[in-house]
Protein backbone atom coordinates (compact mmCIF):
# COMPACT_ATOMS: atom_id res chain seq x y z
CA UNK A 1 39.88 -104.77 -46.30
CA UNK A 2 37.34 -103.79 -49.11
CA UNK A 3 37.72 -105.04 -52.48
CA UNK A 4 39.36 -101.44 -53.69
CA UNK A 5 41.90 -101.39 -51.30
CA UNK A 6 42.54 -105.58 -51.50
CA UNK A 7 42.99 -104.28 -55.54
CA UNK A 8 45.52 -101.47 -54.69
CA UNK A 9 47.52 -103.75 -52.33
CA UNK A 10 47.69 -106.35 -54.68
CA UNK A 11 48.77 -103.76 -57.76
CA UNK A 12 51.72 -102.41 -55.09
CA UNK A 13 52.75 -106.00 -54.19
CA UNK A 14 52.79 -106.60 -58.15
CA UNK A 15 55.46 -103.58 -59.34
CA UNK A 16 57.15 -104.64 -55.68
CA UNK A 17 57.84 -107.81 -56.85
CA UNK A 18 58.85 -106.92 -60.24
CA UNK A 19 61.39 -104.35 -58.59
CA UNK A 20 62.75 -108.17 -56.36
CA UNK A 21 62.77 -109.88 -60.13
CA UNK A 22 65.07 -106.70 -61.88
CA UNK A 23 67.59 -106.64 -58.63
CA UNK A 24 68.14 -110.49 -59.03
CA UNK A 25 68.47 -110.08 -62.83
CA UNK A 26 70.81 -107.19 -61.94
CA UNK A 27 72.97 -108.99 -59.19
CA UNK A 28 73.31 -112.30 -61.81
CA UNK A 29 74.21 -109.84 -64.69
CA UNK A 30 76.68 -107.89 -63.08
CA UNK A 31 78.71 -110.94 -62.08
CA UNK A 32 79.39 -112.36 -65.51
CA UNK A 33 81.73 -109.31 -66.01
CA UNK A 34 83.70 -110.09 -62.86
CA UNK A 35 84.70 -113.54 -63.96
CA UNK A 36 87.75 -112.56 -66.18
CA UNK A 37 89.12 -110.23 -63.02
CA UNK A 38 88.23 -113.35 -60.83
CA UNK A 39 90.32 -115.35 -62.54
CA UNK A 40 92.91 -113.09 -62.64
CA UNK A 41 92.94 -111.88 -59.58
CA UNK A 42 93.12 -115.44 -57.56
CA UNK A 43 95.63 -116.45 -59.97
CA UNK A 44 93.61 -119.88 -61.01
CA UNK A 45 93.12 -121.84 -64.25
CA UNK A 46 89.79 -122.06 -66.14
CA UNK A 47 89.59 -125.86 -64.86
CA UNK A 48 89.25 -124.09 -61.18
CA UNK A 49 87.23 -121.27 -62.87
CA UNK A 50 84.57 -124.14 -63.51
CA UNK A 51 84.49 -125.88 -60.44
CA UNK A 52 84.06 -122.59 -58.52
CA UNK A 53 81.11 -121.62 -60.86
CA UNK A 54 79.73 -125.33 -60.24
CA UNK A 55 79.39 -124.40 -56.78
CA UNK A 56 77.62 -121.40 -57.63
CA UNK A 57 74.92 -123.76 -59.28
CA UNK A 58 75.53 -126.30 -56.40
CA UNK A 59 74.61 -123.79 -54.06
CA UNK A 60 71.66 -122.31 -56.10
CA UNK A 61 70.03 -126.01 -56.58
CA UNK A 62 71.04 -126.61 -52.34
CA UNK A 63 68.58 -123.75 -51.60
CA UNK A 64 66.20 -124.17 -54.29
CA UNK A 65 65.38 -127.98 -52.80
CA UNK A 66 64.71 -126.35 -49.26
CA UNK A 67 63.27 -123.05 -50.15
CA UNK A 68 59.60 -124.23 -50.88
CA UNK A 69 59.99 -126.00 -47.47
CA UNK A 70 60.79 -122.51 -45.77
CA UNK A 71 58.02 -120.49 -47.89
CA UNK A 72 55.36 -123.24 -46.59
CA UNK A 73 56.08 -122.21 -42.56
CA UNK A 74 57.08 -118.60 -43.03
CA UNK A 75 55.55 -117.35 -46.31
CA UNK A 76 56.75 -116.48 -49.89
CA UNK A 77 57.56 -112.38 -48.24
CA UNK A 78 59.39 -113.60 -45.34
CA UNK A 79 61.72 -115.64 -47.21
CA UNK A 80 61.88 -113.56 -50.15
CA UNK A 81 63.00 -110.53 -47.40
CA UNK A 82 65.78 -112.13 -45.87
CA UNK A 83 66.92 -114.11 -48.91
CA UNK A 84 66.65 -110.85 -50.80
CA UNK A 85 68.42 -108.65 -48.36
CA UNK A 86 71.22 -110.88 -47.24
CA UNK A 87 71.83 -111.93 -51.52
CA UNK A 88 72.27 -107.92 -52.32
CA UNK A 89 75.47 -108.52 -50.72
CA UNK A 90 76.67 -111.88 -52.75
CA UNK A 91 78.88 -110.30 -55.17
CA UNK A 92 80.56 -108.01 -52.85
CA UNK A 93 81.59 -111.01 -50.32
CA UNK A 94 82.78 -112.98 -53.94
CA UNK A 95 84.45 -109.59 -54.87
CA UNK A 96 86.57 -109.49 -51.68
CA UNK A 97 87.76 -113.45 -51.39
CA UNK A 98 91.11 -113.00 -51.36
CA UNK A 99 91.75 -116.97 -52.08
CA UNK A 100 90.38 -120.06 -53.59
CA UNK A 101 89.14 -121.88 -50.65
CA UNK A 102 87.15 -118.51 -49.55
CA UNK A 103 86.05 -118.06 -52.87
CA UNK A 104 84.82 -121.33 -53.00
CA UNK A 105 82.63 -120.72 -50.20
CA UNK A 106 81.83 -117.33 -51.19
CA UNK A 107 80.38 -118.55 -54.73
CA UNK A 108 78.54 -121.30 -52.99
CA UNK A 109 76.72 -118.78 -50.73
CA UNK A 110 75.83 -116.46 -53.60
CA UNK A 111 74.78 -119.15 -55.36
CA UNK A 112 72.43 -119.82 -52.61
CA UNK A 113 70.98 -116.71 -51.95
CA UNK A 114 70.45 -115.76 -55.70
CA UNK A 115 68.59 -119.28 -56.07
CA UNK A 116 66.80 -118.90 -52.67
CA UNK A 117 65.63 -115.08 -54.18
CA UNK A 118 64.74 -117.07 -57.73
CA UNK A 119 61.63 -119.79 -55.74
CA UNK A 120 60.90 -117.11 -53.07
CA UNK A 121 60.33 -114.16 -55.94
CA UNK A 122 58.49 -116.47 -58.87
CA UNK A 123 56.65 -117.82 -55.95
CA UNK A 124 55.57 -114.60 -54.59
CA UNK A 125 54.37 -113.83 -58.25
CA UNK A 126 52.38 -116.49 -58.29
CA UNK A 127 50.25 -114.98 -55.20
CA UNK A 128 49.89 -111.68 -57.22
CA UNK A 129 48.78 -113.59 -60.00
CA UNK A 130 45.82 -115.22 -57.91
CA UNK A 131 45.32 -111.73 -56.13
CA UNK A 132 44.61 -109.92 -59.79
CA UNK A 133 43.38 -112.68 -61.38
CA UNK A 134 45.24 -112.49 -64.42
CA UNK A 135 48.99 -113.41 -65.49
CA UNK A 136 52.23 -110.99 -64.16
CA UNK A 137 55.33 -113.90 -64.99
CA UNK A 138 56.07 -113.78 -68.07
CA UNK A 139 56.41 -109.68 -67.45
CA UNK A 140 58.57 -110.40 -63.94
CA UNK A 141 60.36 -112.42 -65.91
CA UNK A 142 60.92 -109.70 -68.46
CA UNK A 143 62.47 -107.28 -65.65
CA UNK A 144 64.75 -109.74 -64.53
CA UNK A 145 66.35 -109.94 -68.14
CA UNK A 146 66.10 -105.92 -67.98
CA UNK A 147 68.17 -106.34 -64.87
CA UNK A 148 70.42 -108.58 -66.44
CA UNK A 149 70.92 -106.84 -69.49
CA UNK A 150 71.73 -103.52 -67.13
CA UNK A 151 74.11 -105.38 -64.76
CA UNK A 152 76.25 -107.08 -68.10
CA UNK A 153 76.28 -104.83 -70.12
CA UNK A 154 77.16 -101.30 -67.46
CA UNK A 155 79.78 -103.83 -65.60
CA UNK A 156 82.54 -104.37 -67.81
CA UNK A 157 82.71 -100.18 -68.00
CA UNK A 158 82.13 -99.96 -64.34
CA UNK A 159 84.99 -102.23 -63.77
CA UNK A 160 87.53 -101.07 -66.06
CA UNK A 161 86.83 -97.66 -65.04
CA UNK A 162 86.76 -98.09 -60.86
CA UNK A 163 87.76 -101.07 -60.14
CA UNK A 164 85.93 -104.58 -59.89
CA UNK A 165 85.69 -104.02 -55.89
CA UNK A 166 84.28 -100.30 -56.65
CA UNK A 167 81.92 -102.29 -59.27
CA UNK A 168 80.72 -105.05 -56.92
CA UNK A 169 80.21 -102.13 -54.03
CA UNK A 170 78.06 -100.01 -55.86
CA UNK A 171 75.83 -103.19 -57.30
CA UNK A 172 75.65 -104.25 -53.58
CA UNK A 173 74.55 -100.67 -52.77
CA UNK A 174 72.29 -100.08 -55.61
CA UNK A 175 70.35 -104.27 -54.84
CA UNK A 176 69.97 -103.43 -51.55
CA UNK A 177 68.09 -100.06 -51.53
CA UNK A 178 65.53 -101.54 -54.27
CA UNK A 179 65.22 -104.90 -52.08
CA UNK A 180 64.97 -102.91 -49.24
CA UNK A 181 62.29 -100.55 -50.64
CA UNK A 182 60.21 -103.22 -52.50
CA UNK A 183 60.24 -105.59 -49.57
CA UNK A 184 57.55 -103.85 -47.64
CA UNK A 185 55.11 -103.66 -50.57
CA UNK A 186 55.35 -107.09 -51.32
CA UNK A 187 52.17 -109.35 -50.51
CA UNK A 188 51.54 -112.79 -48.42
CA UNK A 189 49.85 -115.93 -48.79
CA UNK A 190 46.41 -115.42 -47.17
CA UNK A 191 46.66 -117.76 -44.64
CA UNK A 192 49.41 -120.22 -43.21
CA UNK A 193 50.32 -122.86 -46.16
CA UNK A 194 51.14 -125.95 -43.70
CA UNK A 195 50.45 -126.43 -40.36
CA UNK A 196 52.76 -126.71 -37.72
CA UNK A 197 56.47 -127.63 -37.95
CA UNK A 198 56.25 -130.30 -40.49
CA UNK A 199 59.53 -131.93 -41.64
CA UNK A 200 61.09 -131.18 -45.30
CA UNK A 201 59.38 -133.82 -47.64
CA UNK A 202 59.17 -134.30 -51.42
CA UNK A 203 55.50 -133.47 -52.85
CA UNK A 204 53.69 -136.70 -53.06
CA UNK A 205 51.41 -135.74 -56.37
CA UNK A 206 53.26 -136.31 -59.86
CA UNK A 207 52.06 -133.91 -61.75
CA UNK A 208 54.47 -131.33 -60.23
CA UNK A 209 57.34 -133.22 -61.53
CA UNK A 210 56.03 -133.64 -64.85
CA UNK A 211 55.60 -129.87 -65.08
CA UNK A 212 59.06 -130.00 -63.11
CA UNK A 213 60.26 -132.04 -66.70
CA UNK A 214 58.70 -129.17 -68.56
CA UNK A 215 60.87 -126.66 -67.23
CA UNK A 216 63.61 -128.70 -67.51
CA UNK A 217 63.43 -129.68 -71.51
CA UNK A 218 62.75 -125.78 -71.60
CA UNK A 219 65.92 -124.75 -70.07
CA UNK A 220 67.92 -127.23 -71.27
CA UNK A 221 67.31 -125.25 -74.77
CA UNK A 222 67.43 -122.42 -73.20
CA UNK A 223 71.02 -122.98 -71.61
CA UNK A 224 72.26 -124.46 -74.99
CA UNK A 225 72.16 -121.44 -76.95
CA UNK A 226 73.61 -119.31 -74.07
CA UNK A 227 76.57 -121.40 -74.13
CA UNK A 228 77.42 -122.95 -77.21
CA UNK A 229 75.08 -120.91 -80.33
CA UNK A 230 78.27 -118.40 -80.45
CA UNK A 231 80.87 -121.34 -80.67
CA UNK A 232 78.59 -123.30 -83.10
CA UNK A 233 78.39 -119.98 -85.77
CA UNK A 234 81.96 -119.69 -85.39
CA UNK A 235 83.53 -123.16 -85.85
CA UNK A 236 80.86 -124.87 -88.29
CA UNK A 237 79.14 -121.94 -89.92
CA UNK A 238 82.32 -119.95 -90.38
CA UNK A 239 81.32 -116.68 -88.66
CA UNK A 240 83.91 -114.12 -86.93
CA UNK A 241 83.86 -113.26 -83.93
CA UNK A 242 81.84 -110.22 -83.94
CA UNK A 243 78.92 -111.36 -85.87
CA UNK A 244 79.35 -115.21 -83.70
CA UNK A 245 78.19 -112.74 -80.41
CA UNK A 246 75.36 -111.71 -82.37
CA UNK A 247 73.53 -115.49 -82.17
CA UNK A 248 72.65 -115.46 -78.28
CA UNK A 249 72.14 -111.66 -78.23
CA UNK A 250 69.30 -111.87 -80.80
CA UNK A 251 67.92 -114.90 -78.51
CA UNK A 252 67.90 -112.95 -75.38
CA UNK A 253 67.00 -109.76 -77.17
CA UNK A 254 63.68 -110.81 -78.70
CA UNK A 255 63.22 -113.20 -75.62
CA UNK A 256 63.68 -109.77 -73.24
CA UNK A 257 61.05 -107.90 -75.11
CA UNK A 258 58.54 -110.83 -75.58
CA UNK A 259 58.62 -111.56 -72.07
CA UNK A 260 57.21 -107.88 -71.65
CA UNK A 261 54.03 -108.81 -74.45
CA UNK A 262 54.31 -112.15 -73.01
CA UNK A 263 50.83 -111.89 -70.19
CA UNK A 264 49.04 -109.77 -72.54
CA UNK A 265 49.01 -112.61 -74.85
CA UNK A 266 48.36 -115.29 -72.18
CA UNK A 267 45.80 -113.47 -70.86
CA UNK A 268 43.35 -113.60 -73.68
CA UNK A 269 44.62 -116.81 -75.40
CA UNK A 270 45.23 -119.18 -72.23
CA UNK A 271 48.24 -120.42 -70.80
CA UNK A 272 47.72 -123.56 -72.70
CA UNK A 273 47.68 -122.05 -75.98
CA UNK A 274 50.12 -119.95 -75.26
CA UNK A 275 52.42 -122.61 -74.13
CA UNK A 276 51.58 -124.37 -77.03
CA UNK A 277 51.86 -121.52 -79.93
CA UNK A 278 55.21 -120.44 -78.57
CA UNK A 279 57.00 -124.27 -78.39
CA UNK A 280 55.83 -124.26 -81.81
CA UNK A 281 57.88 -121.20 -82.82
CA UNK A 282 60.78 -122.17 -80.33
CA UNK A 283 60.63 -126.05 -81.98
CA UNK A 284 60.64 -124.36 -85.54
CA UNK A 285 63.63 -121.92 -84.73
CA UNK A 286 66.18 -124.42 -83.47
CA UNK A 287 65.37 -126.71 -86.04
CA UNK A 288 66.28 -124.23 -88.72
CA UNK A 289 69.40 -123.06 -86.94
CA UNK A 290 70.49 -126.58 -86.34
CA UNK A 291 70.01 -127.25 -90.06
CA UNK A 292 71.22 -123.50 -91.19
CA UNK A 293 74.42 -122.77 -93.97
CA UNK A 294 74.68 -119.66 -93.15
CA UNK A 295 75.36 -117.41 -89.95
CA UNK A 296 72.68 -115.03 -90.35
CA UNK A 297 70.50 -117.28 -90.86
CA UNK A 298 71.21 -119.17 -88.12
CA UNK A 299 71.10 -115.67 -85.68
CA UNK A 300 67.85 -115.04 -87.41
CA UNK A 301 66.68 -118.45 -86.50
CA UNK A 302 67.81 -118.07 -82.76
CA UNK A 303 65.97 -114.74 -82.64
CA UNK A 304 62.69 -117.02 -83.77
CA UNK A 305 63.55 -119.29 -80.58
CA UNK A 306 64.01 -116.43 -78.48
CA UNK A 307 60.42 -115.10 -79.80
CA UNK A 308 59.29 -118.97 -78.25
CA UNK A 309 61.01 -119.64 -75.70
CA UNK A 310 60.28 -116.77 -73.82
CA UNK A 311 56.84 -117.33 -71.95
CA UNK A 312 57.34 -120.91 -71.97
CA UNK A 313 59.07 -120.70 -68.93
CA UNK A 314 57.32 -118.13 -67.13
CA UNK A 315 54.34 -120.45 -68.15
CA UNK A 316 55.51 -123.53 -66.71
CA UNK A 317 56.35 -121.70 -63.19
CA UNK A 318 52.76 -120.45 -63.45
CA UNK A 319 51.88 -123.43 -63.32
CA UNK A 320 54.07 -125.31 -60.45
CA UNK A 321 53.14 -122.49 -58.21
CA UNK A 322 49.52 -123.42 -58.80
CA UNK A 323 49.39 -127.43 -58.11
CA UNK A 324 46.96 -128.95 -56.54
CA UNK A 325 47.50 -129.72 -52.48
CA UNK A 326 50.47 -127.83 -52.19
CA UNK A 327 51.76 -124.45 -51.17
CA UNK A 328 52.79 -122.45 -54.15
CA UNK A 329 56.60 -122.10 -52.76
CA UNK A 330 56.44 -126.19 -52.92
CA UNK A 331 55.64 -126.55 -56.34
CA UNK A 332 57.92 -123.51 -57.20
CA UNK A 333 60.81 -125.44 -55.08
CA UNK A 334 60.25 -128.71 -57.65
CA UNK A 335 59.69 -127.11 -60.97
CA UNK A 336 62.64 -124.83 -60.28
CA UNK A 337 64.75 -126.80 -59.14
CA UNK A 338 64.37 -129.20 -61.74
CA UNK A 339 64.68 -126.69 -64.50
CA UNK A 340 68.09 -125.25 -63.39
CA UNK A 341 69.62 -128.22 -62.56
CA UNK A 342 69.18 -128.61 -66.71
CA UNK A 343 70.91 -125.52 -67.22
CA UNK A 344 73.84 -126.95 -64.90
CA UNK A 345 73.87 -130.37 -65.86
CA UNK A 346 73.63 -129.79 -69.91
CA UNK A 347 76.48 -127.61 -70.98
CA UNK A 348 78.83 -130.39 -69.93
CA UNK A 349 77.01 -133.03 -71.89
CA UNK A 350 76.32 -130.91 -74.80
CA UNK A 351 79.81 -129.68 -74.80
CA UNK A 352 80.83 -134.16 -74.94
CA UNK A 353 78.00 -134.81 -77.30
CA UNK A 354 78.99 -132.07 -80.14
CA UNK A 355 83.10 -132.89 -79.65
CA UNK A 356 81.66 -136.28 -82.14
CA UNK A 357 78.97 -134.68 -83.58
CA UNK A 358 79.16 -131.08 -83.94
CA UNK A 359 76.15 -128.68 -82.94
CA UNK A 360 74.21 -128.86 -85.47
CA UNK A 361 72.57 -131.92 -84.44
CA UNK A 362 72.58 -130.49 -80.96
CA UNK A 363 70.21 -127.92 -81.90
CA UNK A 364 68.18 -130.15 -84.16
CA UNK A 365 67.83 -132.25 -81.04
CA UNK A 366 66.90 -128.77 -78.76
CA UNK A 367 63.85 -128.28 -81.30
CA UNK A 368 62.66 -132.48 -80.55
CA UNK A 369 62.90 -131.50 -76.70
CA UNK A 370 60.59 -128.45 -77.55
CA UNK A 371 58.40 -130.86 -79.49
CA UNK A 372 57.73 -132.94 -76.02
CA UNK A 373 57.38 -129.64 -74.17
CA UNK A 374 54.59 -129.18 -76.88
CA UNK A 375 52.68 -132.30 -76.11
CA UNK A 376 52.60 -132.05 -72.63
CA UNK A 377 51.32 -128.67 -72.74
CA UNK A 378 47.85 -129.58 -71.30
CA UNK A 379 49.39 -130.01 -67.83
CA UNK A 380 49.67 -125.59 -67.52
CA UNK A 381 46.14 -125.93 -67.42
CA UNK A 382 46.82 -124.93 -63.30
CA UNK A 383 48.21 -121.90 -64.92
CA UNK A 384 45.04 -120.49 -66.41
CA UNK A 385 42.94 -117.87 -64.63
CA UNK A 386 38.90 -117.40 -64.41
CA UNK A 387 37.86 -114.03 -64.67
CA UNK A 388 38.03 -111.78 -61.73
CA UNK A 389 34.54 -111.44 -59.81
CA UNK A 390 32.35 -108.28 -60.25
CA UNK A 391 32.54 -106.37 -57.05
């Protein structure tokens, strides 16, 4: 293939992967109106509300672990096709459990296939990236909040309107067809990533982990505004409920549009410095909500974070899918992995924590997390790119 047409295969495989990265975002979106008819429908308490979405996680981190495994023998497109394909249908099989043991295995299986689409996807970006020489996450990243905005915010009309089966037929209908379409632009590794049929094994070299840690101080942050900023302006700061909503819509707001600005920026600053400049800004914001009188403060402050926190992330991924000695869908397994299971694991323990201490601290303590994420920014140095060769 000559370097024109390698260019225009890779530039397909790029928009084909963003179109993977907005029906993800779109499926994940379109469930979080479904929950109140869930629970209504199989007649459960929030107690069994939790547990069911635990599984959803459970399932998510179950093929996360194996995924990078899978994308070493078959390739980031294979397993992004059939993870992909088979996941458009997630909500609709959660839609039509008709009791709590099904649902429970329903929930697990989406789970599965979103998180399985989530390693498979960011690792397939990760190819593109090397392909063009020059960064695409932060911008994938940016679609799949698009997607997610769409899906949450069209749903709860969709539902009340048609139905929540109606709802979860047509989001089925709508994933598939872009899945389906995008799937045969997408692009491969160039060669086989691991010979033979090697077991499943852990990555031997430590640095993946460590960037594995980044992701997960990241999220953590990430995942404690999503579930408690609205809570915190309401009880401590006083705010009602309308202008309580407003905190982790200004995050993912500003976040959303960054992400779009977000490889422009790393592109002609460095992934480093990028990473670095925006845990800054992300440190600085949570400290000031964490500290803030006032509610609009406090929503301007998570808009600031937001503004951070954006491309640290997408940053981070960069560079697990980039360590040395391993296939990018292994060090996309780890870092992944490792970064959700913080948005699983900490709304529990923040939720303990602020029941003595309120959230305040919390988010003071968010902004020391970002602080560490700052130091150990010289380990996206795999994320950086040299400048694509002259033809």
């Amino acid at each position: 293939m000559n370097p024109q047409n390698a260019m225009q295969t890779a530039i397909h495989g790029r928009w084909a992967v963003a179109a993977i990265f907005l029906a993800n975002g779109f499926l994940t979106g379109s469930w979080a109106p479904q929950i109140p008819v869930f629970l209504t429908r199989l007649d459960i308490s929030k107690f069994t509300l939790g547990l069911l979405i635990l599984l959803f996680g459970a399932g998510a981190v179950a093929a996360m672990t194996w995924c990078g495994h899978l994308i070493s023998r078959h390739g980031s497109r294979t397993v992004l096709r059939w993870f992909g394909l088979c996941g458009s249908f997630g909500l609709l099989v959660v839609a039509l459990a008709p009791n709590v043991p099904l649902a429970a295995i329903a929930m697990f299986v989406f789970g599965g296939s979103i998180g399985g689409m989530d390693v498979a996807m960011n690792a397939n970006a990760v190819v593109v990236e090397r392909r063009l020489s020059r960064a695409i996450m932060s911008s994938s990243h940016g679609f799949w909040s698009l997607g997610g905005f769409a899906g949450g915010g069209l749903g709860g009309f969709a539902i009340q309107t048609y139905g929540h089966f109606a709802h979860a037929a047509v989001v089925t209908a709508l994933a598939f067809a872009v899945i389906a379409l995008a799937v045969g632009y997408l692009i491969t590794e160039d060669r086989p990533q691991a010979a033979g049929h090697r077991k499943f094994a852990l990555p031997a070299n430590p640095l993946v982990y460590l960037v594995g840690l980044m992701a997960l101080l990241s999220m953590i942050s990430e995942g404690a505004v999503l579930d408690w900023a609205a809570l915190y302006l309401r009880q401590e700061l006083g705010a009602d409920l309308a202008v309580a909503g407003l905190a982790y819509a200004a995050f993912s707001g500003v976040m959303a549009i960054m992400r779009f600005f977000g490889d422009g920026v790393r592109n002609r600053f460095g992934a480093v410095t990028t990473l670095r400049g925006s845990a800054i800004v992300a440190a600085a914001g949570m400290l000031v909500a964490g500290l803030s009188p006032s509610p609009w403060l406090a929503i301007s402050a998570f808009a600031l974070c937001g503004f951070g926190i954006a491309n640290m992330v997408p940053i981070i991924f960069s560079a697990g899918g980039n360590q040395e000695g391993m296939s990018s869908g292994t060090g996309m397994s780890v870092v992944t992995t490792m970064g959700y299971s913080g948005i699983l694991v900490a709304p529990s323990a923040i939720g303990f924590v602020a029941e003595h201490s309120g959230f305040g601290p919390i988010f003071v303590a968010m902004s020391v997390l970002l602080i560490v994420v700052l130091l150990m920014a010289g380990l996206a140095q795999r994320a950086e790119f040299a400048p694509a060769p002259a033809e």
